[in-house]
N, C-alpha and C. Protein backbone atom coordinates (compact mmCIF):
# COMPACT_ATOMS: atom_id res chain seq x y z
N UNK A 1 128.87 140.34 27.11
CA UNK A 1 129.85 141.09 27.88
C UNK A 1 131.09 140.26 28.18
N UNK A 2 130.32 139.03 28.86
CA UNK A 2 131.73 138.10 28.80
C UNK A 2 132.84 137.88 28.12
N UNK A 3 132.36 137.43 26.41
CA UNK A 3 132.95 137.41 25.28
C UNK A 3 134.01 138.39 25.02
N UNK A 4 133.33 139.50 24.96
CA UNK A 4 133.96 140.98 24.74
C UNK A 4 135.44 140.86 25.62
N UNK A 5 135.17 140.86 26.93
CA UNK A 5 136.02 140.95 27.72
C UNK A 5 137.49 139.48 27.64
N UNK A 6 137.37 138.81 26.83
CA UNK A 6 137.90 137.58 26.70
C UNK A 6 138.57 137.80 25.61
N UNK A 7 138.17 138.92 24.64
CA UNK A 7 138.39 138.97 23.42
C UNK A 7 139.71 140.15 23.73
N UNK A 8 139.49 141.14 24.61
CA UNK A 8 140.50 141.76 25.31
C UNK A 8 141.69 141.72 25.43
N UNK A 9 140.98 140.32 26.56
CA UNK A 9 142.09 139.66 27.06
C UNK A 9 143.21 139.37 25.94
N UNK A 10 142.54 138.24 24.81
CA UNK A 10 143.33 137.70 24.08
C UNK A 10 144.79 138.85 23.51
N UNK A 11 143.77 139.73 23.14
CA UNK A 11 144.17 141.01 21.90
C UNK A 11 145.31 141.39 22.78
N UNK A 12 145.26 141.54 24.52
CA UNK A 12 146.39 141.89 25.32
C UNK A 12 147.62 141.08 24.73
N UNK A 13 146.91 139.76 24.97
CA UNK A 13 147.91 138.58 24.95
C UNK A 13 148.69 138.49 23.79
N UNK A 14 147.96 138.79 22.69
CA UNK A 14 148.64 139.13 21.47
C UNK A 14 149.79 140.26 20.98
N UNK A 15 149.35 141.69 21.69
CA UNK A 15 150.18 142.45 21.86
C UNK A 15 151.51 142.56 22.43
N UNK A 16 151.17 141.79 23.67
CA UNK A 16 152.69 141.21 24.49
C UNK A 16 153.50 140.42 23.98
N UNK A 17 153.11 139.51 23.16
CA UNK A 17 153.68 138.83 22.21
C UNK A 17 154.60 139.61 21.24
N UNK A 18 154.10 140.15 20.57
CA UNK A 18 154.30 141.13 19.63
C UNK A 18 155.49 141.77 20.06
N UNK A 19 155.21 143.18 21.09
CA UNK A 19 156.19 143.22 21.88
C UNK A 19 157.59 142.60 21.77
N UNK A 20 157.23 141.25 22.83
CA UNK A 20 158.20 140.68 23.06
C UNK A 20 158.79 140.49 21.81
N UNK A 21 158.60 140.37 20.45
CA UNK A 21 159.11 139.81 19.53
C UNK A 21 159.91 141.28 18.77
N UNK A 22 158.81 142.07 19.07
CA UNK A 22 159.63 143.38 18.44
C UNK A 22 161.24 144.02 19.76
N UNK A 23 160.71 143.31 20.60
CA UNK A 23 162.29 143.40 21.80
C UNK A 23 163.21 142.44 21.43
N UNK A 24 163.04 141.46 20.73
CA UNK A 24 164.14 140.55 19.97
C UNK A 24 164.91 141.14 19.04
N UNK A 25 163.55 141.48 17.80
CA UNK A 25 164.38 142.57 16.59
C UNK A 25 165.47 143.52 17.02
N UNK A 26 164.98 144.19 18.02
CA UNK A 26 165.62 145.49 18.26
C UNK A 26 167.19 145.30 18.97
N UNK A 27 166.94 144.18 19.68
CA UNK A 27 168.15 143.94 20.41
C UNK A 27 169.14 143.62 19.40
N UNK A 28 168.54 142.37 18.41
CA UNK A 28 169.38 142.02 17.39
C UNK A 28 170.11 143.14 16.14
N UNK A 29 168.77 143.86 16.03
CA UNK A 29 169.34 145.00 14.79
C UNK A 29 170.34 145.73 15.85
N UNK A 30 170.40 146.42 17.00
CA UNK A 30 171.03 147.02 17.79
C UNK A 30 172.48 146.57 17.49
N UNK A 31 172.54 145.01 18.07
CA UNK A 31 173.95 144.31 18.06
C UNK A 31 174.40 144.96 16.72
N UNK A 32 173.68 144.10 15.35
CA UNK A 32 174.46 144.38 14.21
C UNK A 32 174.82 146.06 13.97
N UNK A 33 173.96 146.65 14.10
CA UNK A 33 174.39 148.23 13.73
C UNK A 33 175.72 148.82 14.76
N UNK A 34 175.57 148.15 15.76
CA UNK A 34 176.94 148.65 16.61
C UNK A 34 178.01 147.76 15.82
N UNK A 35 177.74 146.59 15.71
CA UNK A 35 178.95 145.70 15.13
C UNK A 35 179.53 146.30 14.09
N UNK A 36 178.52 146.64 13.30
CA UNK A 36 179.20 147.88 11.44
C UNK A 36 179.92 149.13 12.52
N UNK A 37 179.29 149.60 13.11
CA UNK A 37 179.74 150.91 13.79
C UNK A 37 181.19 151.02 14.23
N UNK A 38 181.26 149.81 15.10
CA UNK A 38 182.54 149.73 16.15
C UNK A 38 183.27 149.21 14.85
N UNK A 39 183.07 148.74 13.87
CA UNK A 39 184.24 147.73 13.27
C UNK A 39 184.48 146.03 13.96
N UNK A 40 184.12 145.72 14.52
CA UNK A 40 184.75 144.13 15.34
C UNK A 40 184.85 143.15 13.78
N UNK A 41 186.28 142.70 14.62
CA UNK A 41 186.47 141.70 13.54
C UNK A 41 186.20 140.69 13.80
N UNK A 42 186.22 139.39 12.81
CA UNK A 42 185.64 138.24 13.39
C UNK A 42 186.66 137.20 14.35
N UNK A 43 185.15 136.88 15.01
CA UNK A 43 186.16 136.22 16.39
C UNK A 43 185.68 134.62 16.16
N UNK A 44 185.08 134.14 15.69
CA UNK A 44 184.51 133.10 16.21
C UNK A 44 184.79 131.89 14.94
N UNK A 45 185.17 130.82 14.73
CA UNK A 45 185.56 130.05 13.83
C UNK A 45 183.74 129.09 13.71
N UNK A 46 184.05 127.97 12.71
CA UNK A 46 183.24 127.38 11.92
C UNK A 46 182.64 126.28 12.93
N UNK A 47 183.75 125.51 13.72
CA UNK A 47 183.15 124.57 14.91
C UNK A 47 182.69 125.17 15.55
N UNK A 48 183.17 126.28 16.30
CA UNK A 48 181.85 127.01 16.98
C UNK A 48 180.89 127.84 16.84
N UNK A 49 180.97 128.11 16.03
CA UNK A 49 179.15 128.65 15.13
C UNK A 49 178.14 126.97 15.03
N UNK A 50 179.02 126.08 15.00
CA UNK A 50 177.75 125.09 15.34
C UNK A 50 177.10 124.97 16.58
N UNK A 51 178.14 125.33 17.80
CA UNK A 51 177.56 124.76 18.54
C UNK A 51 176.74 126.37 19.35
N UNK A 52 177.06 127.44 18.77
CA UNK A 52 176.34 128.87 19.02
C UNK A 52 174.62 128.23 18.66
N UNK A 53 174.67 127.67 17.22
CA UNK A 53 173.44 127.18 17.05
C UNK A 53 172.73 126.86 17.46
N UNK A 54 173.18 125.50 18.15
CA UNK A 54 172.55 124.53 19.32
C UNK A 54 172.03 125.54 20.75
N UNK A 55 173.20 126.72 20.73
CA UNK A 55 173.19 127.63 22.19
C UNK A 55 171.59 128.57 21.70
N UNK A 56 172.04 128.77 20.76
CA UNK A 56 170.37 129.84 20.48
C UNK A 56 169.06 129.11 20.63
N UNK A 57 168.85 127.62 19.75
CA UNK A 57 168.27 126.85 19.76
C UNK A 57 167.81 125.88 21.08
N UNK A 58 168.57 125.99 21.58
CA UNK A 58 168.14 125.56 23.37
C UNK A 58 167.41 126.92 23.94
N UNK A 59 167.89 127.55 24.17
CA UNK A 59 167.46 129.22 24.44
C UNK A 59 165.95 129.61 23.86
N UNK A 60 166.05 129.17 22.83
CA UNK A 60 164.10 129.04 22.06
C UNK A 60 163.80 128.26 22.82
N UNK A 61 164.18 126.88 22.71
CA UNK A 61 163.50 125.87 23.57
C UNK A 61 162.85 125.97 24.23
N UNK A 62 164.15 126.66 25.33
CA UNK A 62 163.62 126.80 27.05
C UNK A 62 162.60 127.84 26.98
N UNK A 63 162.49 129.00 26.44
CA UNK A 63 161.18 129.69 26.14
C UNK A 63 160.34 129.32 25.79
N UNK A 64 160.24 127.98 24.68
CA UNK A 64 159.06 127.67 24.39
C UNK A 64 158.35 126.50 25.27
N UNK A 65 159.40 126.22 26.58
CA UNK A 65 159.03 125.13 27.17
C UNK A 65 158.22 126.19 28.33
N UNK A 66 158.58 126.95 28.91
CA UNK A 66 158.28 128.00 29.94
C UNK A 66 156.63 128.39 29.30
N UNK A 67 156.84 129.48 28.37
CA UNK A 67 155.47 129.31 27.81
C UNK A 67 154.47 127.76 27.87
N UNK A 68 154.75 127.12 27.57
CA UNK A 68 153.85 126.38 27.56
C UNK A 68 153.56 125.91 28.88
N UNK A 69 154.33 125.78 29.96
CA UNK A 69 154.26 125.43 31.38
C UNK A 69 153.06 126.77 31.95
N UNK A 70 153.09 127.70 31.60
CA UNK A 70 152.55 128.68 32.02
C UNK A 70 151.19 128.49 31.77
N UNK A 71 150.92 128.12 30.38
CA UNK A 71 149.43 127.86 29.78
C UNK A 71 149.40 126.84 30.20
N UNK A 72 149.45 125.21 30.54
CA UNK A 72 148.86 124.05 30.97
C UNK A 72 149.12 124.26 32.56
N UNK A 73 150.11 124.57 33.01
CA UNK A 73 149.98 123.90 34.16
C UNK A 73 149.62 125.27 35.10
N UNK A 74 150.18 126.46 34.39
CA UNK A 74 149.77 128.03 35.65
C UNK A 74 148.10 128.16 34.97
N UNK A 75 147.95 127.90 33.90
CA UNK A 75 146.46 127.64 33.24
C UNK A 75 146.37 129.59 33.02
N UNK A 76 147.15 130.31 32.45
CA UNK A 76 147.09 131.56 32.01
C UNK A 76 148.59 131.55 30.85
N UNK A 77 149.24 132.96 30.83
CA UNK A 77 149.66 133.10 29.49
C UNK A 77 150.88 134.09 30.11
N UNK A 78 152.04 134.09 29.69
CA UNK A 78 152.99 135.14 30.45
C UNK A 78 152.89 136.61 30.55
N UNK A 79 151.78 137.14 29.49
CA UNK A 79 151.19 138.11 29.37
C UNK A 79 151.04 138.63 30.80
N UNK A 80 150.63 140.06 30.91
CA UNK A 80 149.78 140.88 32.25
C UNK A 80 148.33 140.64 32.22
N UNK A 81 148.16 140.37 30.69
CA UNK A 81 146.61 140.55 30.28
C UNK A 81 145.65 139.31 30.52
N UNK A 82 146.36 137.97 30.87
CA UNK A 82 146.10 136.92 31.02
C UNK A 82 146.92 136.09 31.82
N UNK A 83 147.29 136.93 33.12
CA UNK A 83 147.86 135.89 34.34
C UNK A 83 147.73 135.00 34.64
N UNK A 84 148.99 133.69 34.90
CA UNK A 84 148.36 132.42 34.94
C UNK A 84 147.82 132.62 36.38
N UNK A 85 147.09 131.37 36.80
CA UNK A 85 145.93 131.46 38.12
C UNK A 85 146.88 130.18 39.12
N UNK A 86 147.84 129.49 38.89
CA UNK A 86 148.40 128.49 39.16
C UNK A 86 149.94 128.78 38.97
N UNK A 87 150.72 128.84 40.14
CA UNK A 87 152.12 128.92 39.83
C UNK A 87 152.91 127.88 39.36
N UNK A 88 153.35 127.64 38.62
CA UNK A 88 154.54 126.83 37.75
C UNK A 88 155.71 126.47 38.43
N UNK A 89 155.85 125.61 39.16
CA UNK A 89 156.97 125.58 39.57
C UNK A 89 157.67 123.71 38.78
N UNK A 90 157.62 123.35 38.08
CA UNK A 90 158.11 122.25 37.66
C UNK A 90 158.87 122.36 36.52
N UNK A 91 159.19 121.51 35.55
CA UNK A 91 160.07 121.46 34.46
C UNK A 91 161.42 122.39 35.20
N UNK A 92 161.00 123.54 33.87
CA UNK A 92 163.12 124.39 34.26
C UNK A 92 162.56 125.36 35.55
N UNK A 93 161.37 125.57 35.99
CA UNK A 93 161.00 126.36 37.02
C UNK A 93 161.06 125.75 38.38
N UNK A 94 161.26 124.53 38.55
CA UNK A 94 161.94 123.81 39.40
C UNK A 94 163.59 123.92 39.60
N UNK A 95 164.18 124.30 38.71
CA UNK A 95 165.40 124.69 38.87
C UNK A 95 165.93 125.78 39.19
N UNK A 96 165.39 126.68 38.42
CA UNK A 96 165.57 128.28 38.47
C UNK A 96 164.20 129.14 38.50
N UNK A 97 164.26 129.98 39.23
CA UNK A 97 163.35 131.11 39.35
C UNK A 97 162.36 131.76 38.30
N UNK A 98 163.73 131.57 37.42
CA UNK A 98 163.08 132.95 35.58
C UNK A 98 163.85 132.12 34.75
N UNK A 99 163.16 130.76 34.79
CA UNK A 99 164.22 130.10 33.56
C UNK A 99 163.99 130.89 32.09
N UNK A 100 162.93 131.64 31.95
CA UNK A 100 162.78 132.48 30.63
C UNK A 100 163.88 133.42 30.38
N UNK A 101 164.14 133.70 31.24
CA UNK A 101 165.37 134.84 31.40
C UNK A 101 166.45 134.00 31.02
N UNK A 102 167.15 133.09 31.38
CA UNK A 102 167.90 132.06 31.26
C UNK A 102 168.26 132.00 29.82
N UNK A 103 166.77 131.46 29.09
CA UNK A 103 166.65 131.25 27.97
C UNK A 103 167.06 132.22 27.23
N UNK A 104 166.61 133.39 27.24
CA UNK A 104 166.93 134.86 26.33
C UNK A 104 168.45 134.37 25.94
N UNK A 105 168.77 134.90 27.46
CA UNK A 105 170.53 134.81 27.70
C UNK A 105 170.81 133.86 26.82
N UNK A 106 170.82 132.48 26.65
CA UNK A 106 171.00 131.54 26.10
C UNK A 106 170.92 131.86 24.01
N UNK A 107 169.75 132.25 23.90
CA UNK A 107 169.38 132.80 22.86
C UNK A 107 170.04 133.79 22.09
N UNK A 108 170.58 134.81 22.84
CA UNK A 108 171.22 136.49 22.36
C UNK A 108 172.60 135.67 22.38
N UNK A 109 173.24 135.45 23.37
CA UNK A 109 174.70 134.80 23.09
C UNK A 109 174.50 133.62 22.15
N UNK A 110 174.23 132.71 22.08
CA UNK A 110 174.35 131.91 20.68
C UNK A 110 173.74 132.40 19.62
N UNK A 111 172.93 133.48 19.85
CA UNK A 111 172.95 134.23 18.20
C UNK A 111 174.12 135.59 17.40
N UNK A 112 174.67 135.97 18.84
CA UNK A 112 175.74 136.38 19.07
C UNK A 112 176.90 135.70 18.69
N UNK A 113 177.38 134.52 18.87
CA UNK A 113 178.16 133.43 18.30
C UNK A 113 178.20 133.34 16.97
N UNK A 114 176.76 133.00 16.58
CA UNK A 114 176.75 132.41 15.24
C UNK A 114 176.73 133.70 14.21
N UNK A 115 176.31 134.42 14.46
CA UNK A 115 176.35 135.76 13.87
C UNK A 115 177.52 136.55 13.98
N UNK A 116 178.51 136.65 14.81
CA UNK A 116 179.77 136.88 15.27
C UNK A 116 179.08 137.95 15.49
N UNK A 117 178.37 138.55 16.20
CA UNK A 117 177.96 140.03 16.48
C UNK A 117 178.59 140.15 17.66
N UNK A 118 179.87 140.66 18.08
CA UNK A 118 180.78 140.56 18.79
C UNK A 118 179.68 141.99 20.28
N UNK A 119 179.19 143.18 19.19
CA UNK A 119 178.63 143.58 20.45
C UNK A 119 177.23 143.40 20.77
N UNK A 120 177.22 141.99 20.62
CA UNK A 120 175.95 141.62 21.11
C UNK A 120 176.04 140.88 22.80
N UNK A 121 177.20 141.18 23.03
CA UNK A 121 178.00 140.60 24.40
C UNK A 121 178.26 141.99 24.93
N UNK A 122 178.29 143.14 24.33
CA UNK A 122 178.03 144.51 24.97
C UNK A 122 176.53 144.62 25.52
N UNK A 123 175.68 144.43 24.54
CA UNK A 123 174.21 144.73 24.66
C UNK A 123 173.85 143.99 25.53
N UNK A 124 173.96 143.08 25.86
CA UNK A 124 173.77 141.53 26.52
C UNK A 124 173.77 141.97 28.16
N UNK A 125 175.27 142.15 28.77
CA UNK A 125 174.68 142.59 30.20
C UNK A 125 174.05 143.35 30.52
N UNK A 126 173.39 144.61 29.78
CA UNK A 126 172.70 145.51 29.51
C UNK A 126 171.06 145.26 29.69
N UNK A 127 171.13 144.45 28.34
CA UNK A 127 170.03 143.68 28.87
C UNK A 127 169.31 143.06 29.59
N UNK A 128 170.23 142.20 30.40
CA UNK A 128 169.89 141.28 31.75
C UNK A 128 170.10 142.38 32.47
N UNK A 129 170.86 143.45 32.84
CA UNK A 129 170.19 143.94 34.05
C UNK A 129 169.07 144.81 33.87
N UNK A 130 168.34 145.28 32.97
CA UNK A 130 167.37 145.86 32.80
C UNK A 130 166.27 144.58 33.09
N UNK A 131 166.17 143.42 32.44
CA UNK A 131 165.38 142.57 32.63
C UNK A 131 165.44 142.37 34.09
N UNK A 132 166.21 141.87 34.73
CA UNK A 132 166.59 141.37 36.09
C UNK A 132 166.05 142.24 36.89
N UNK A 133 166.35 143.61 36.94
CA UNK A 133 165.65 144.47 37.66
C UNK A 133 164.14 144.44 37.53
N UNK A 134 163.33 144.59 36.50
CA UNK A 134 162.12 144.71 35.85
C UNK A 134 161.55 143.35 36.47
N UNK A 135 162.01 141.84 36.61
CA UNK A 135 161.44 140.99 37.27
C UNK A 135 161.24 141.28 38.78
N UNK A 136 162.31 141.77 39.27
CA UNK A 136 162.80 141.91 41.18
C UNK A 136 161.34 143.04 41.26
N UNK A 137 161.74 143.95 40.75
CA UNK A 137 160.54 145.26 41.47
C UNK A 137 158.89 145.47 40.71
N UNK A 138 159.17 144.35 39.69
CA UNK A 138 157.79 144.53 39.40
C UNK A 138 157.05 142.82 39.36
N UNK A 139 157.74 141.83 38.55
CA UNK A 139 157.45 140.72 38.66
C UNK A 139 157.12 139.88 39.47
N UNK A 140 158.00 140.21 40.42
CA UNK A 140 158.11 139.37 42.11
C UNK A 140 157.23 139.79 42.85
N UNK A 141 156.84 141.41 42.74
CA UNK A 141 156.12 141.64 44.00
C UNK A 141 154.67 141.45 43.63
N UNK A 142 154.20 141.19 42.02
CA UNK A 142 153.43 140.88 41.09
C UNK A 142 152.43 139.14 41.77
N UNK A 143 153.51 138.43 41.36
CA UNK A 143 153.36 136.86 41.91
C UNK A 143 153.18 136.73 43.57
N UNK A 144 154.27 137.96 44.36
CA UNK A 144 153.67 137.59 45.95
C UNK A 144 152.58 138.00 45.83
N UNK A 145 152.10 139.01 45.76
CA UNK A 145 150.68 139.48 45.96
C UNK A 145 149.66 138.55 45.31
N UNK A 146 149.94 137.46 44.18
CA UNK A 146 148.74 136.50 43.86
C UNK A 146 149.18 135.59 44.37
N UNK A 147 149.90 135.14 44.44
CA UNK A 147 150.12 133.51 45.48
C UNK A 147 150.37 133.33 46.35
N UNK A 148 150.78 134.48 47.14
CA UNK A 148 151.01 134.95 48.71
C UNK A 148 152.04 133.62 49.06
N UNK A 149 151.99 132.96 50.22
CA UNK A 149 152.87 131.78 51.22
C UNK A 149 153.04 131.24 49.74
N UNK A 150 152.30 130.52 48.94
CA UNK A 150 153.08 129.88 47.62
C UNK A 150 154.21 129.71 47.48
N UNK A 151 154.35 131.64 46.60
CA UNK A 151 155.16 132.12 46.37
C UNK A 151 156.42 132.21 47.09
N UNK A 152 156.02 132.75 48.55
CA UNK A 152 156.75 132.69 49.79
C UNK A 152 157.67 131.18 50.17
N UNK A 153 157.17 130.12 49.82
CA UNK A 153 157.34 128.83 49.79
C UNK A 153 158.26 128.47 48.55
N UNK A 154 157.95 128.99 47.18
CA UNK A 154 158.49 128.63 46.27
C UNK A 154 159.65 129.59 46.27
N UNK A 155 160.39 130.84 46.46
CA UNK A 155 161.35 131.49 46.51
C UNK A 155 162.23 130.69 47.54
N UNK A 156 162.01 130.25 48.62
CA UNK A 156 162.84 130.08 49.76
C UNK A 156 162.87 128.55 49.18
């Protein structure tokens, strides 16, 4: 029974993944199909498509640093299906709240850059406030209710 239920879990964990990755595609195909749509011409020169690079590539980073803070040190998975049991507050979560969020941002605009997908800076605040909201009324009140004063401690 145990097993079973672990196996669940994972398959959750996998799906959210997934997800999340099919919310990358979409944002990205989005940008480009508006970009053909609207017409935008190109804005962005050759020195700075390098350093858009570096901007996307930090932006993975910081996601892949967050994830992993979540599994060693919250000892769960960013998933719903596998909540970490330990709040994270060190590395970029010592700095900021939703450094994952951070990261995206980081990610969509320097792929935005390097791609010159000019309305990918349309889609973009769009995005963060849908995300932003989706953390405040579901995320937050998510984490008070498991870490209670923690949490309470770690916001303030």
């Amino acid at each position: 029974m145990k097993k079973t239920r672990v196996r669940a879990k994972r398959l959750g964990t996998i799906i959210h993944y997934l997800v999340v990755v099919c919310e990358y595609l979409v944002v990205i195909s989005l940008a480009v199909w508006l970009d053909n749509v609207l017409k935008f011409s190109s804005l962005f020169s050759f020195p700075f498509k390098a350093f858009s690079f570096a901007l996307a590539a930090l932006g993975l980073f910081l996601i892949a640093w967050c994830c992993w803070l979540q599994f060693t040190v919250g000892q769960g998975t960013t998933g719903f299906s596998e909540p970490t049991k330990k709040l994270a507050t060190s590395g970029p979560y010592g700095v900021v709240r939703n450094p994952m969020m951070f990261g995206q941002f980081l990610f969509f605009a320097g792929l935005g850059f390097l791609l010159d997908l000019v309305a990918m800076f349309l889609i973009l605040p769009i995005l963060i406030l849908f995300m932003h909201l989706f953390i405040i009324f579901i995320e937050e009140s998510n984490l008070k209710s498991q870490f209670g004063q923690e949490w309470v401690d770690y916001v303030n």
